[in-house]
C-alpha atoms as a PDB file:
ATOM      1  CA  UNK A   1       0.000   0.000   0.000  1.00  0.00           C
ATOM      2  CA  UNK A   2       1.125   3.323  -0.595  1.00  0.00           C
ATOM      3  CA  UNK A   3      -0.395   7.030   0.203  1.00  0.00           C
ATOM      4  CA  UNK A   4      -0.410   9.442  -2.606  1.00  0.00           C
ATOM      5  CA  UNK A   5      -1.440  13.244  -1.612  1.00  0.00           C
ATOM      6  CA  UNK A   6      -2.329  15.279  -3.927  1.00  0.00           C
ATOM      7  CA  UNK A   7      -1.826  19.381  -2.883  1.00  0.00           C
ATOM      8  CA  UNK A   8      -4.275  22.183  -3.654  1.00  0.00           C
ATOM      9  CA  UNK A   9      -1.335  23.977  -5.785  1.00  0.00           C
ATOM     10  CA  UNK A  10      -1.685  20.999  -8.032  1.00  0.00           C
ATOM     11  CA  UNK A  11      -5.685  20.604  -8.114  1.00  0.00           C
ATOM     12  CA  UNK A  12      -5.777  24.287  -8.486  1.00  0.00           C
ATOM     13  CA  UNK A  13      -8.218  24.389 -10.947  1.00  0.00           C
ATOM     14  CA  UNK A  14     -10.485  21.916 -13.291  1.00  0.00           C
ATOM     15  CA  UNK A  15      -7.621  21.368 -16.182  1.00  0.00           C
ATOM     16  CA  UNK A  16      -4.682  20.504 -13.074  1.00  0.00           C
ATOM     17  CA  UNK A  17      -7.992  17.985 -11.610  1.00  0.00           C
ATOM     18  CA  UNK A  18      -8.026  16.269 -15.015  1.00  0.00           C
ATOM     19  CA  UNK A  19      -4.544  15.047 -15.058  1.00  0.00           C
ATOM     20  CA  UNK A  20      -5.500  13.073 -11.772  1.00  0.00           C
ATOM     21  CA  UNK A  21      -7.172   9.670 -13.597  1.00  0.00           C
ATOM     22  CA  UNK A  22      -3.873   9.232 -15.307  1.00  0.00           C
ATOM     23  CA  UNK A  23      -1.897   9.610 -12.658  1.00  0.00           C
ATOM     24  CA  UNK A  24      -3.920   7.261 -10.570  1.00  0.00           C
ATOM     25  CA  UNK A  25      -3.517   4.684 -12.959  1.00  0.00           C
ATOM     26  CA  UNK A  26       0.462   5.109 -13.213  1.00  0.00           C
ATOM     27  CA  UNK A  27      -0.024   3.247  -9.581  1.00  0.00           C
ATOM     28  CA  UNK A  28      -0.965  -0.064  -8.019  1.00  0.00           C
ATOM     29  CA  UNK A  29      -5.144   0.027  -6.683  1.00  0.00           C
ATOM     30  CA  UNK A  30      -3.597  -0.376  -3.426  1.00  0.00           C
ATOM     31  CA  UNK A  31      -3.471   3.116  -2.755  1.00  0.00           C
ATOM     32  CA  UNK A  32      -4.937   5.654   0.136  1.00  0.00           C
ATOM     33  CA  UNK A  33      -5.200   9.004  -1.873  1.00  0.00           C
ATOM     34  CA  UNK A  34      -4.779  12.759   0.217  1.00  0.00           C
ATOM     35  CA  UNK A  35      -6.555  15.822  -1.194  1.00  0.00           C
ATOM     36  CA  UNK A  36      -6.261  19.351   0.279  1.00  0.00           C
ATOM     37  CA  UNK A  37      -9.058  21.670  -0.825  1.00  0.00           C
ATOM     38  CA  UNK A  38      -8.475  23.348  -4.365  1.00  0.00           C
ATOM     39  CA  UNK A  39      -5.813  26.043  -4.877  1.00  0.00           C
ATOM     40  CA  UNK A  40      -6.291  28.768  -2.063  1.00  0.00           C
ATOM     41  CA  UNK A  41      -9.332  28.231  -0.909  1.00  0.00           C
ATOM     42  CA  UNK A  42      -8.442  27.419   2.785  1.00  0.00           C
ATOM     43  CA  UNK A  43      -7.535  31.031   2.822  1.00  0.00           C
ATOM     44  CA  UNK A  44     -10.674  32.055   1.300  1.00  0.00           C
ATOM     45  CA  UNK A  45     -12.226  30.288   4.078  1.00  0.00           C
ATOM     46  CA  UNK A  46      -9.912  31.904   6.588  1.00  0.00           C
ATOM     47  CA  UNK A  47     -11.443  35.341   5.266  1.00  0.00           C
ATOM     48  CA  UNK A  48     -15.149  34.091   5.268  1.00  0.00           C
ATOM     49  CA  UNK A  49     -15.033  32.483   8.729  1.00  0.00           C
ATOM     50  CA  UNK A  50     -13.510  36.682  10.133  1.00  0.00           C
ATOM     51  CA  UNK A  51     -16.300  37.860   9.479  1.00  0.00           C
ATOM     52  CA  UNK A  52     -19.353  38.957  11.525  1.00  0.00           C
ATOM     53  CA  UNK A  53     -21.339  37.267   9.260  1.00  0.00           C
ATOM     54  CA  UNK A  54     -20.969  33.794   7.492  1.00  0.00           C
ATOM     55  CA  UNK A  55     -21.439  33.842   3.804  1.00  0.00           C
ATOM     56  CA  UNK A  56     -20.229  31.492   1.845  1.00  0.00           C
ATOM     57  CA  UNK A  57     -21.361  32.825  -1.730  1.00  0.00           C
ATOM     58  CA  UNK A  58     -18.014  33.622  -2.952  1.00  0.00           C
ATOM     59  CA  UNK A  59     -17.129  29.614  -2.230  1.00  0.00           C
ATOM     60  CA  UNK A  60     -20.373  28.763  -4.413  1.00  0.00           C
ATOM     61  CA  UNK A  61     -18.596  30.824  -7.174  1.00  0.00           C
ATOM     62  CA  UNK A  62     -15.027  29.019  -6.801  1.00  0.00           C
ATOM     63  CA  UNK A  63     -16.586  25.424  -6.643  1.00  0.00           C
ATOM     64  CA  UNK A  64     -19.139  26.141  -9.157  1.00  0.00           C
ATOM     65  CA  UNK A  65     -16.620  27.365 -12.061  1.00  0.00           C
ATOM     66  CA  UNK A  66     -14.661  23.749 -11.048  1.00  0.00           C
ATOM     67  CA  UNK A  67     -17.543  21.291 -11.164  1.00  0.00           C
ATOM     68  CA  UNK A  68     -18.431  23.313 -14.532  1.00  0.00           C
ATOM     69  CA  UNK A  69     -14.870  23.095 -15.988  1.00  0.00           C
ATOM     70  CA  UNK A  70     -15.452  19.271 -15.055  1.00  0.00           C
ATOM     71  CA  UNK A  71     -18.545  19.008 -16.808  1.00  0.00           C
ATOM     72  CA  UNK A  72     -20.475  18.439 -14.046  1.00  0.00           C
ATOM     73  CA  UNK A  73     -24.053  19.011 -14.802  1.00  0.00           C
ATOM     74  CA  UNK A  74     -27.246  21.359 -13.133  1.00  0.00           C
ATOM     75  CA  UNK A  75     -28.239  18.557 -10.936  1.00  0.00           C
ATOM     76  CA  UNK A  76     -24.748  17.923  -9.737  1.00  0.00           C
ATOM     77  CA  UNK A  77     -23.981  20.892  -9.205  1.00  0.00           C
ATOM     78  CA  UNK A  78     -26.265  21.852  -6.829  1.00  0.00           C
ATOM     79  CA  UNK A  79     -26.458  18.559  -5.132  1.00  0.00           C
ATOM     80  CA  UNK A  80     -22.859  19.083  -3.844  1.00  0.00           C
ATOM     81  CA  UNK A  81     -23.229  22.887  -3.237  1.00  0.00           C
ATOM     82  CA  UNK A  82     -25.954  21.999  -0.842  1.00  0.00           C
ATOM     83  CA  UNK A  83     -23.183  20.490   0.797  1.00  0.00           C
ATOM     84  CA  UNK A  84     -21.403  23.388   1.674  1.00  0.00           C
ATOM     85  CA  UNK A  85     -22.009  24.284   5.502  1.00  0.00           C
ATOM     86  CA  UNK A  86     -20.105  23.734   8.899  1.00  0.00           C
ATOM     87  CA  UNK A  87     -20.762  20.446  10.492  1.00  0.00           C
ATOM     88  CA  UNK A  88     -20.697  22.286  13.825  1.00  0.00           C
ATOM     89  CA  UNK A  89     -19.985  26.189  15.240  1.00  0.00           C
ATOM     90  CA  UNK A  90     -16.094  25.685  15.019  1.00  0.00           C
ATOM     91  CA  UNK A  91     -14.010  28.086  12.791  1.00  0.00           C
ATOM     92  CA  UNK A  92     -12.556  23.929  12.467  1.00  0.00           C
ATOM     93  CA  UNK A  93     -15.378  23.460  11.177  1.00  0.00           C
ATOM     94  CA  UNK A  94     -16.011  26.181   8.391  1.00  0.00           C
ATOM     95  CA  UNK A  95     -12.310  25.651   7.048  1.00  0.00           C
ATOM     96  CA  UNK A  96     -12.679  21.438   6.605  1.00  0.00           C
ATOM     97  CA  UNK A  97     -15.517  22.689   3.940  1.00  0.00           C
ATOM     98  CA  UNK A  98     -12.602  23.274   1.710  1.00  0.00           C
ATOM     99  CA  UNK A  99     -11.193  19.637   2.518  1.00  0.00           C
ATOM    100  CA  UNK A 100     -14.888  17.792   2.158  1.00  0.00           C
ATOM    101  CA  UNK A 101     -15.942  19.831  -0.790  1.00  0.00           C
ATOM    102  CA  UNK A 102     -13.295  19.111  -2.943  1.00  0.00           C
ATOM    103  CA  UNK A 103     -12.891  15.745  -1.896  1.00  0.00           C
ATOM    104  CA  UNK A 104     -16.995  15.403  -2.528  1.00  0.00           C
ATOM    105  CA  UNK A 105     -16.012  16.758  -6.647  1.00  0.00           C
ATOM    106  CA  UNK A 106     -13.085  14.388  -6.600  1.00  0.00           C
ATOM    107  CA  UNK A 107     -14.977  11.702  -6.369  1.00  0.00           C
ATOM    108  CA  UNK A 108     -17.677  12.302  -7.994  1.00  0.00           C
ATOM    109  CA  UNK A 109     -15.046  12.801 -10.912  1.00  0.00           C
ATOM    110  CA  UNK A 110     -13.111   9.595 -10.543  1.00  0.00           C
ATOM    111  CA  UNK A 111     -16.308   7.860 -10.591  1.00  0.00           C
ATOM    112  CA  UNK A 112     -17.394   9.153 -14.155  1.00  0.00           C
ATOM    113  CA  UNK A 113     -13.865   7.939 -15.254  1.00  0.00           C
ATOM    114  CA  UNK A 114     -14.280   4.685 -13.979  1.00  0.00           C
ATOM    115  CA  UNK A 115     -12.111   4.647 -11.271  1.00  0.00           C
ATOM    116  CA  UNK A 116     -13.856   2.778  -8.313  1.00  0.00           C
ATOM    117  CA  UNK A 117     -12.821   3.836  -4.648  1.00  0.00           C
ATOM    118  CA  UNK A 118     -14.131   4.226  -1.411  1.00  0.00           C
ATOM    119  CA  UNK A 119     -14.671   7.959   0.024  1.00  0.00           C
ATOM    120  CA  UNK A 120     -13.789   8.035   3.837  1.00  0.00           C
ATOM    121  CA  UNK A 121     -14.175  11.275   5.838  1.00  0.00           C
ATOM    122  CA  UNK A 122     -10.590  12.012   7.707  1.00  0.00           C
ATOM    123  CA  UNK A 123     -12.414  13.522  11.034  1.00  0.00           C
ATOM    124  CA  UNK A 124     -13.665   9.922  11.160  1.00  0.00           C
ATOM    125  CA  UNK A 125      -9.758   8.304  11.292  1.00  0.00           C
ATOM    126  CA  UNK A 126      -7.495  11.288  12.672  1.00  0.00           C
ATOM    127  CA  UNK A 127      -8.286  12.207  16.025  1.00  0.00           C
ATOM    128  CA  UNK A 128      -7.081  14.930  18.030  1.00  0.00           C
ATOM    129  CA  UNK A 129      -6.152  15.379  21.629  1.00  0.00           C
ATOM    130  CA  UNK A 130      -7.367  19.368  22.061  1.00  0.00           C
ATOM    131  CA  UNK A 131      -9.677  21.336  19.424  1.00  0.00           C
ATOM    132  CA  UNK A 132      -9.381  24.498  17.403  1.00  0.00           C
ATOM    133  CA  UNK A 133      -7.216  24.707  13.739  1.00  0.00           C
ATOM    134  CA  UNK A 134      -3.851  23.636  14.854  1.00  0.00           C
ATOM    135  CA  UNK A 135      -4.667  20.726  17.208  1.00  0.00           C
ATOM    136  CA  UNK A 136      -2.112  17.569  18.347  1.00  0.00           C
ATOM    137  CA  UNK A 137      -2.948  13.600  17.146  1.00  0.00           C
ATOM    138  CA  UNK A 138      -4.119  11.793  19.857  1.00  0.00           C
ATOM    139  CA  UNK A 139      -1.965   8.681  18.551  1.00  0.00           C
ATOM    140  CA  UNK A 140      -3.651   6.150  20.805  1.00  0.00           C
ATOM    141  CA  UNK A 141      -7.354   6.703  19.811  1.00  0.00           C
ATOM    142  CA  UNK A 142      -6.525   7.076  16.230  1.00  0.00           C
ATOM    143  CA  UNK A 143      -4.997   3.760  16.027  1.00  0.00           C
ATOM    144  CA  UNK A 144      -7.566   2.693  18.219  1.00  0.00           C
ATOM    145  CA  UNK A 145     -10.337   3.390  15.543  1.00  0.00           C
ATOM    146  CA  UNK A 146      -7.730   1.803  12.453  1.00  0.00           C
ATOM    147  CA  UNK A 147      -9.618  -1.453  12.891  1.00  0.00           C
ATOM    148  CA  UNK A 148     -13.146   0.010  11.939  1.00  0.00           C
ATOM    149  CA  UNK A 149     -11.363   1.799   9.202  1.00  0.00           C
ATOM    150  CA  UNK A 150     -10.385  -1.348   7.408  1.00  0.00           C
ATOM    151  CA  UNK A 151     -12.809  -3.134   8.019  1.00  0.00           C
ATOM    152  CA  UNK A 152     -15.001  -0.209   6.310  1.00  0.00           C
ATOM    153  CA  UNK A 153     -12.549  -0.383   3.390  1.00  0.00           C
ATOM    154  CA  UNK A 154     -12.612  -4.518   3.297  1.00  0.00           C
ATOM    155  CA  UNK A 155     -16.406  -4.039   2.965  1.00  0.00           C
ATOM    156  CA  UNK A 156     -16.493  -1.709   0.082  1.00  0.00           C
ATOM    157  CA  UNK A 157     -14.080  -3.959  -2.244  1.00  0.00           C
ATOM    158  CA  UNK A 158     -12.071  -0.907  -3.330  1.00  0.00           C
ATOM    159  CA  UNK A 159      -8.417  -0.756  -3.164  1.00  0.00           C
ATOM    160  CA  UNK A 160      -8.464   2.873  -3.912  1.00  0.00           C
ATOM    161  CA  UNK A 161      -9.253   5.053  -0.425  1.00  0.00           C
ATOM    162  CA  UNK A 162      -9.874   8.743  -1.204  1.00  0.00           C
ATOM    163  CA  UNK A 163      -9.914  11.059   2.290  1.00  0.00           C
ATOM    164  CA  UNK A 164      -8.732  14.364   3.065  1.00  0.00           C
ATOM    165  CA  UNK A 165      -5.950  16.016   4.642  1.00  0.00           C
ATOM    166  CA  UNK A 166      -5.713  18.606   7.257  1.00  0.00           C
ATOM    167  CA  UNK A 167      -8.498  17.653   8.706  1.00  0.00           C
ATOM    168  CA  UNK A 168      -9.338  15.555  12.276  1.00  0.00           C
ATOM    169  CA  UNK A 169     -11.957  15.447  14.662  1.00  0.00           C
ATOM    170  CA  UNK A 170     -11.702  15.969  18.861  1.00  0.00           C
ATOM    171  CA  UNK A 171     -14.473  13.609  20.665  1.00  0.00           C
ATOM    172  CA  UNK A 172     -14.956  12.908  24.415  1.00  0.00           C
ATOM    173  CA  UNK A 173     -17.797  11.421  25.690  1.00  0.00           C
ATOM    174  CA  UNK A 174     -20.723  12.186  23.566  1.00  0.00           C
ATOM    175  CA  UNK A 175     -18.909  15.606  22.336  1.00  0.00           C
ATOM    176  CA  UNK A 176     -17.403  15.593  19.279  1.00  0.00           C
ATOM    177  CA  UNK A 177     -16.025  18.664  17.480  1.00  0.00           C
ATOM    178  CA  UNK A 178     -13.866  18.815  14.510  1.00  0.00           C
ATOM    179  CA  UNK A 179     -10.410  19.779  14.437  1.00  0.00           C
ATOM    180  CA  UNK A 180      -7.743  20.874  12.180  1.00  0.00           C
ATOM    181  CA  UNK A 181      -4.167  20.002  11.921  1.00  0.00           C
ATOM    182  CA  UNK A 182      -2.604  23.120  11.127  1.00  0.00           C
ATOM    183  CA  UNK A 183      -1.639  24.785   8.022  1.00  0.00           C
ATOM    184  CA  UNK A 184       0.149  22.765   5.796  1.00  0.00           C
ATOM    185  CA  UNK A 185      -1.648  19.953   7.545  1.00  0.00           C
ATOM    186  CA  UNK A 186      -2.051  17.987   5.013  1.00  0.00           C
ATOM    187  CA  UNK A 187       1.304  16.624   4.030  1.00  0.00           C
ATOM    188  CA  UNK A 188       1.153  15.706   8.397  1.00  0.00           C
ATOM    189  CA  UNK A 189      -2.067  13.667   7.337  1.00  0.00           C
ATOM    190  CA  UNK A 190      -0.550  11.687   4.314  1.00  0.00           C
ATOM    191  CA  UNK A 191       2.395  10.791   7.370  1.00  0.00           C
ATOM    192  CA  UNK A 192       0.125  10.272   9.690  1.00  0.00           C
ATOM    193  CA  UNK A 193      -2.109   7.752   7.590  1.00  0.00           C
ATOM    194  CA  UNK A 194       1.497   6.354   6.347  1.00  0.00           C
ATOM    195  CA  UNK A 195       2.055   5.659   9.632  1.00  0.00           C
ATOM    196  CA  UNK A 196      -1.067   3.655  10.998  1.00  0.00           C
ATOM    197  CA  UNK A 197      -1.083   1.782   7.338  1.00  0.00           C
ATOM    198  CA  UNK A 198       2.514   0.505   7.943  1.00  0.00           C
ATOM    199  CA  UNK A 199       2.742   1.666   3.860  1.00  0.00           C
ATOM    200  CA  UNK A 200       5.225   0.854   1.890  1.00  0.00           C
ATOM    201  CA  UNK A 201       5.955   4.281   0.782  1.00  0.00           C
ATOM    202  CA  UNK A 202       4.044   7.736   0.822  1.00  0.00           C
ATOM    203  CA  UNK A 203       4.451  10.435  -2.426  1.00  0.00           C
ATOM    204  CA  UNK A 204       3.923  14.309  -2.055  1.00  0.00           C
ATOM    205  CA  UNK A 205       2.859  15.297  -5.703  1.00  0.00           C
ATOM    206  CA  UNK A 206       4.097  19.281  -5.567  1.00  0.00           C
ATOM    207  CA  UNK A 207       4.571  22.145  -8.451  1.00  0.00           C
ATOM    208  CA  UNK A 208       8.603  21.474  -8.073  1.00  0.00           C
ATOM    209  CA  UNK A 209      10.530  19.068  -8.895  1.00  0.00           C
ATOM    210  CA  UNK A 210      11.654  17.836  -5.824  1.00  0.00           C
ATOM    211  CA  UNK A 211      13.794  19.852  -2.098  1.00  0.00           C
ATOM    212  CA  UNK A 212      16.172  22.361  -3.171  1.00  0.00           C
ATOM    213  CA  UNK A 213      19.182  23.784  -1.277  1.00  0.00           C
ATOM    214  CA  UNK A 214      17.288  27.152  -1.923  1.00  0.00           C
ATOM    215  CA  UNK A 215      14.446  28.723  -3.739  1.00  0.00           C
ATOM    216  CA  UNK A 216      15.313  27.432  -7.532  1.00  0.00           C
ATOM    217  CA  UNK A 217      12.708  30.610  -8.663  1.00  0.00           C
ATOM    218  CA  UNK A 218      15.403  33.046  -6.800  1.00  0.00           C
ATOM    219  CA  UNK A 219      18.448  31.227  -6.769  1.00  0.00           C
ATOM    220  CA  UNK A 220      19.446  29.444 -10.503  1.00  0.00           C
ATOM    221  CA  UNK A 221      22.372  27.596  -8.640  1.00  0.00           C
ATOM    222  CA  UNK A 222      20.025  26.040  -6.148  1.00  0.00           C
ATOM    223  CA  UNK A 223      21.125  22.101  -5.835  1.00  0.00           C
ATOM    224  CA  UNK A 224      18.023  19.905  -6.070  1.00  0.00           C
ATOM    225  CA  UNK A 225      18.387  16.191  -3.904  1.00  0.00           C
ATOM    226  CA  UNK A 226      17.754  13.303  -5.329  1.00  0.00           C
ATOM    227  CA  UNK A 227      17.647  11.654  -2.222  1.00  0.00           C
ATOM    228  CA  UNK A 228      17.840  12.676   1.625  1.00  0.00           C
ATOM    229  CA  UNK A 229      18.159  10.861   5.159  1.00  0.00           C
ATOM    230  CA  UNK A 230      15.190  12.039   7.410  1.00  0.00           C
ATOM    231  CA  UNK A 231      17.573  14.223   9.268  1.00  0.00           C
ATOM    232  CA  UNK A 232      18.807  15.800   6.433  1.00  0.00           C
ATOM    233  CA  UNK A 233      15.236  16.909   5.366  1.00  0.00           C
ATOM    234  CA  UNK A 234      13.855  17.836   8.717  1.00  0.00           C
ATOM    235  CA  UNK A 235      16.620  20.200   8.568  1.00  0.00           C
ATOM    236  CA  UNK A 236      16.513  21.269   5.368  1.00  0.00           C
ATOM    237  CA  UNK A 237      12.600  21.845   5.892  1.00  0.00           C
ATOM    238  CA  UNK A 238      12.770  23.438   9.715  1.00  0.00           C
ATOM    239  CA  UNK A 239      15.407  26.140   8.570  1.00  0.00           C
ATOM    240  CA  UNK A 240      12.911  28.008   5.910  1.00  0.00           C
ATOM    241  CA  UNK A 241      12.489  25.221   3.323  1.00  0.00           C
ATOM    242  CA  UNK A 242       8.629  25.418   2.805  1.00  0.00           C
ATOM    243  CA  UNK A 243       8.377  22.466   0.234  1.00  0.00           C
ATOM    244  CA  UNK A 244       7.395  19.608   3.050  1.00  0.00           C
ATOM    245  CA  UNK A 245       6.137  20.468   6.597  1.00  0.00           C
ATOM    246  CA  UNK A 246       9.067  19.488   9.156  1.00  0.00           C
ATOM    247  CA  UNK A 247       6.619  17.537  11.182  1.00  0.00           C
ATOM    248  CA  UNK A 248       5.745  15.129   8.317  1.00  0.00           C
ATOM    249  CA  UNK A 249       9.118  13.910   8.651  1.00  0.00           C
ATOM    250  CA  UNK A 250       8.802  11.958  12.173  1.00  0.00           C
ATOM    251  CA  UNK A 251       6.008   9.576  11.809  1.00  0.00           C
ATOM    252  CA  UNK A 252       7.604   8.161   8.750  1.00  0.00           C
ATOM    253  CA  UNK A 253      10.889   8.288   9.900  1.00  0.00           C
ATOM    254  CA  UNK A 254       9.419   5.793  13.530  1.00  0.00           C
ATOM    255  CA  UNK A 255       8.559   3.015  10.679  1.00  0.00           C
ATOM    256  CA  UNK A 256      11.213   3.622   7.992  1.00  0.00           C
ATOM    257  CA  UNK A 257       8.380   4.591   5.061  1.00  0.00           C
ATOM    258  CA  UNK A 258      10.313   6.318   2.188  1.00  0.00           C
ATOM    259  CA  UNK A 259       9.102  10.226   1.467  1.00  0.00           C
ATOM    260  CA  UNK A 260       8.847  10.775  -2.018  1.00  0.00           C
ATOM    261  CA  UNK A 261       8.624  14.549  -3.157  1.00  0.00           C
ATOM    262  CA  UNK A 262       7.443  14.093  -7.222  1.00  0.00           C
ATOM    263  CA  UNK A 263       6.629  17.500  -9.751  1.00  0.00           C
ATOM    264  CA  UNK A 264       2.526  16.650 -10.351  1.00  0.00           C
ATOM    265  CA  UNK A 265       3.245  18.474 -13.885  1.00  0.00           C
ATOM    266  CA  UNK A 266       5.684  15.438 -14.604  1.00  0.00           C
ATOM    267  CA  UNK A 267       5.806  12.489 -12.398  1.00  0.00           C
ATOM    268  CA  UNK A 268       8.319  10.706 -14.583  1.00  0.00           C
ATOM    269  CA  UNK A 269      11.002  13.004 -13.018  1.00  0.00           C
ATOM    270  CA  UNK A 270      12.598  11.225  -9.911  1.00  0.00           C
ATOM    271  CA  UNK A 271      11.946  13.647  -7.403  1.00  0.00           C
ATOM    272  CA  UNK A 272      13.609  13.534  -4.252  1.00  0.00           C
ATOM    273  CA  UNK A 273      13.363  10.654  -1.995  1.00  0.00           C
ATOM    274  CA  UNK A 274      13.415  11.158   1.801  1.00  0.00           C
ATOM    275  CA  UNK A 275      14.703   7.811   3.773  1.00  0.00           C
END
C-alpha cells in the first residue's frame, strides 16, 4: 500500500484535476489518496469564517466554475453545493468545507472515469487530543479506531481510499467537534495515515521538482536532492524550506516509510526521496 497526496497547488483548478485519472492509474489500486481543498481556498475560508457574518457565496462561485470546468451538470452541481455548511460552530469546522468539498467533486469525478474507490471522511480516522485549527494527534485513539477503518474499506471492495488532509476530529464522551491540523496539515495527514497503514511508501505530488538547497525561482544555482536521510530533510525543511512540513518527517521516519517529493506536472522526473 502506498499514500499518494495530492496538494491544492496541483488541483488548483479543473484542467490541473483532469490530469489526476492518469496519474492514478500510473499506480498499483492499493493506494490511500490525500486531497487538500483546491488552490487557495483554505484562505478564502480563513477570510469568510472573520467575518461577523458567514457567507459562503463567494465559495459557491469558486466550486461552481470547477464542477463546470469538469462538466459536471445542473443537478450535480447543486447537489454538492448543498453540501457546503459547517458540520458544527467551530471556525474547524467552516475551514474542513474546503477539505470535504473538494474531496466530494473528486470523487464524484473519478467515478465518471471509472475509477472505483471508497470515500472516507478524515475527522472519522485522525483524532485529536485538544480542538481548534492547529490541534495535536491523539496517537492512541486514532490507532484505536484503524480497525473500523479497514474493516469499512474490506467491505467496500475498493483498493483505492480517497480522504482528506488537514483535517481531524476531537471527541470525548458524547462531544465531538472537529479539528484541524494546522496549516500545511495535510502533508502531516498523508504521514500520519502512512504511519497507521505501515505503507510501503508515501508520495507528495508538488509544483517542483523535488527539495532544493534554496528557492530554484530566486536562486538558478540552487542544488536539487535526489535523495535525503530524514535528518537531512527535517533540517533542510525546519530552517525556511517550505516544500514539506518538518513535522511530516517523524512519523515516517518511527517506521522507515520512504518520502517521495514528485513534480505533479511530470511524475516521470525522480523527485527527491526522503529515507
Amino acid at each position: 500500500m502506498k499514500v499518494l497526496k495530492f496538494g491544492g497547488g496541483c488541483l488548483k483548478d479543473a484542467e490541473a484535476i483532469k490530469k489526476l485519472p492518469n496519474i492514478l492509474k500510473k499506480y498499483e489500486n492499493n493506494i490511500i489518496v490525500v486531497i487538500s481543498a483546491f488552490g487557495k481556498l483554505t484562505n478564502l475560508l480563513e477570510d469568510i469564517s472573520s467575518k461577523r457574518t458567514v457567507d459562503f457565496s463567494r465559495l459557491h462561485v469558486v466550486f461552481t466554475n470547477i464542477m463546470k470546468g469538469l462538466s459536471f451538470d445542473k443537478k450535480n452541481i447543486l447537489k454538492i453545493l448543498n453540501l457546503i455548511k459547517p458540520l458544527d460552530n467551530s471556525n474547524a469546522a467552516i475551514l474542513a468545507i474546503g477539505e470535504l468539498i473538494s474531496s466530494q467533486i473528486l470523487s464524484y469525478y473519478l467515478h465518471k472515469h471509472l475509477i472505483s474507490h471508497t470515500l472516507c471522511n478524515a475527522t472519522g480516522i485522525i483524532k485529536t487530543s485538544n480542538k481548534g485549527i492547529s490541534a495535536s494527534v491523539d496517537w492512541e485513539e486514532t490507532n484505536h479506531r484503524l480497525e473500523g477503518i479497514k474493516d469499512k474499506i474490506a467491505k467496500d471492495n475498493n483498493s483505492i481510499v480517497l480522504t482528506q488532509g488537514f483535517i481531524a476530529s476531537y471527541s470525548r464522551g458524547k462531544e465531538c467537534e472537529i479539528s484541524c491540523l494546522g496549516r500545511e496539515g495535510s502533508d502531516y495527514s498523508a504521514a500520519i495515515l502512512g504511519n497507521i497503514f505501515n505503507v510501503e511508501e508515501v508520495v507528495l505530488f508538488k509544483d517542483v521538482d523535488g527539495i532544493y538547497s534554496s528557492d530554484p525561482k530566486k536562486n538558478k544555482q540552487a542544488k536539487l536532492f535526489h535523495t535525503l536521510s530524514y535528518n537531512q530533510a527535517f533540517d533542510l525543511c525546519n530552517n525556511g524550506n517550505t516544500v514539506v512540513h518538518p513535522k511530516t518527517i517523524k512519523p515516517l521516519k518511527e517506521k522507515k516509510i520512504p518520502l517521495v517529493i514528485k513534480n505533479f506536472n511530470n511524475i516521470d522526473l525522480p523527485g527527491t526521496v526522503i529515507s
